[in-house]
C-alpha atoms as a PDB file:
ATOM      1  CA  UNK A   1     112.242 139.524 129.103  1.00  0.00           C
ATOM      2  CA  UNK A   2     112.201 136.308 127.126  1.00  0.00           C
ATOM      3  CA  UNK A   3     114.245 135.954 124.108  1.00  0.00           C
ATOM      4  CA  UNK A   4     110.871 134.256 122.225  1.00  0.00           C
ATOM      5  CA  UNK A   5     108.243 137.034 122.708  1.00  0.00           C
ATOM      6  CA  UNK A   6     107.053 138.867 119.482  1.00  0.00           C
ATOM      7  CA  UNK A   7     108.773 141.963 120.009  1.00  0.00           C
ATOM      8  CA  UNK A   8     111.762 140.746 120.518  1.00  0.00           C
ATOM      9  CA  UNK A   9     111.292 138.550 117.231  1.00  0.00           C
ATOM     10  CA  UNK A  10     110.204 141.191 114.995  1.00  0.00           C
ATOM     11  CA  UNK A  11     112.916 143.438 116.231  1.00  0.00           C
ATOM     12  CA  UNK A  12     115.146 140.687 115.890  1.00  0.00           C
ATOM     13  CA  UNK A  13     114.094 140.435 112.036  1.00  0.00           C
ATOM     14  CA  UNK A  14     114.877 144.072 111.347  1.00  0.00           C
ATOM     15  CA  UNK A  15     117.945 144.213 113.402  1.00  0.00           C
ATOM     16  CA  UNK A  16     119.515 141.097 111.394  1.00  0.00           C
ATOM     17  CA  UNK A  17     117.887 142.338 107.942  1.00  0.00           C
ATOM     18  CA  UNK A  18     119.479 145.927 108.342  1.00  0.00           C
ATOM     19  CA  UNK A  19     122.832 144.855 109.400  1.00  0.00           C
ATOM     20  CA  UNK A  20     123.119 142.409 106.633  1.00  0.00           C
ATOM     21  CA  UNK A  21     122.067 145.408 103.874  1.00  0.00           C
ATOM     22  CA  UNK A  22     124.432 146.760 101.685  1.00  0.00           C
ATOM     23  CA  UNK A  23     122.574 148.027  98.825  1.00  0.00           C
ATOM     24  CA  UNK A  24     119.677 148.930 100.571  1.00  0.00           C
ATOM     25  CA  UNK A  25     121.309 151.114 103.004  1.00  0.00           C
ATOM     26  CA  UNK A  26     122.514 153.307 100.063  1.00  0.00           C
ATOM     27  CA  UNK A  27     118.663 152.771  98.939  1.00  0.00           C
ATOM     28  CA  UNK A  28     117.820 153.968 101.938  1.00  0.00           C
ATOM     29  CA  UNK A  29     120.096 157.033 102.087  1.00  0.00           C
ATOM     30  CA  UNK A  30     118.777 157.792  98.981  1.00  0.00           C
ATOM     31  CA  UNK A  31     114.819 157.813  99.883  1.00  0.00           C
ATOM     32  CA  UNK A  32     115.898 160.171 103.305  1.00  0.00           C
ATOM     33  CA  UNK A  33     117.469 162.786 101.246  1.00  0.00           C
ATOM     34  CA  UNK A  34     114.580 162.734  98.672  1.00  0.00           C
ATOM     35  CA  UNK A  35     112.113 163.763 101.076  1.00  0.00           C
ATOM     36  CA  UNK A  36     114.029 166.014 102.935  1.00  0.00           C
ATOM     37  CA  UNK A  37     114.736 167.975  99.800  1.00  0.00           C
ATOM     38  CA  UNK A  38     110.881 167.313  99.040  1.00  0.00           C
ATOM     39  CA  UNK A  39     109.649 168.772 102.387  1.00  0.00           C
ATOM     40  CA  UNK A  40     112.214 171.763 102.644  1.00  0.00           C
ATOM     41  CA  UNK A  41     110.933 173.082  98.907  1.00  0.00           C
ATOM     42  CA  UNK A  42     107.824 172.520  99.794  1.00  0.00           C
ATOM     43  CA  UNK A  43     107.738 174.479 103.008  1.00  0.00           C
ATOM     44  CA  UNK A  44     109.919 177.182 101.707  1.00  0.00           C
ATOM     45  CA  UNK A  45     107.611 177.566  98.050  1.00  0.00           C
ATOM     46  CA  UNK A  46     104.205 176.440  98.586  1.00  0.00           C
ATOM     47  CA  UNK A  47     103.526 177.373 101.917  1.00  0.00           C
ATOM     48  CA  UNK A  48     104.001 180.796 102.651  1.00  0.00           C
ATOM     49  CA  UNK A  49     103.656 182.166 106.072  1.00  0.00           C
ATOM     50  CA  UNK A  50     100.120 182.940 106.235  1.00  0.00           C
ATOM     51  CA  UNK A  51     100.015 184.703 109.601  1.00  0.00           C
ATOM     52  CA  UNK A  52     103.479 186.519 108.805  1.00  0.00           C
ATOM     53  CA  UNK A  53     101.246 188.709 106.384  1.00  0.00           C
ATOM     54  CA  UNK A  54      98.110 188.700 107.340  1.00  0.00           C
ATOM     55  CA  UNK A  55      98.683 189.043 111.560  1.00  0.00           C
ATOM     56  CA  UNK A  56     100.672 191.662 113.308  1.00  0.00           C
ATOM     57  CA  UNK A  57     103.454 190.530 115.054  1.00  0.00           C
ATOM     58  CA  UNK A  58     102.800 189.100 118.681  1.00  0.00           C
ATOM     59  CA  UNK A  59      98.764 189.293 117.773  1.00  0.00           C
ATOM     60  CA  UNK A  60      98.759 185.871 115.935  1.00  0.00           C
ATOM     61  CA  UNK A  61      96.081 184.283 118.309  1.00  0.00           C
ATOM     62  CA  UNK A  62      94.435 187.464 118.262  1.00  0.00           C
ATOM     63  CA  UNK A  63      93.553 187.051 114.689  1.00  0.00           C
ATOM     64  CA  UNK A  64      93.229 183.352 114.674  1.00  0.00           C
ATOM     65  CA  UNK A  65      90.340 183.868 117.172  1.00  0.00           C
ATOM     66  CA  UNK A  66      88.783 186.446 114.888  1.00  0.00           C
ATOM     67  CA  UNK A  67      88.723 184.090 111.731  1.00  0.00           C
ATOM     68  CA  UNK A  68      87.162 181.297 113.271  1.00  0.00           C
ATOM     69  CA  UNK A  69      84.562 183.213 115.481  1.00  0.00           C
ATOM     70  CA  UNK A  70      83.609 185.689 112.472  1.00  0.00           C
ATOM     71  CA  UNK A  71      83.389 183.665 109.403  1.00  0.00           C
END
């Protein structure tokens, strides 16, 4: 492959920029445990496991198919 194509330029580009980071690797460390910590407390206290309590277990699909073909 050609050193001059577009890919390899814009990889290239983020390749040189990241390597050369020093605060914005800590920046970046940063935003990646944010939303991990966002995501996990989110699953864990606004979601709930709707089928958990409303299906029986191993009849998940069973009652899927029942909501959506008897409304």
């Amino acid at each position: 492959m050609p050193k001059n194509t577009f890919i390899h330029r814009v990889f290239d580009l983020y390749y040189d920029g990241f390597r050369q980071m020093r605060l914005g690797r800590t920046l970046w460390l940063v935003i990646i445990v944010k939303l991990f910590i966002i995501f996990i407390i989110l699953k864990l206290f606004f979601f709930p496991d709707f089928l958990k309590q409303h299906a029986e277990e191993g009849r998940e699909a069973d009652y899927v198919a029942s909501q959506i073909l008897n409304p």
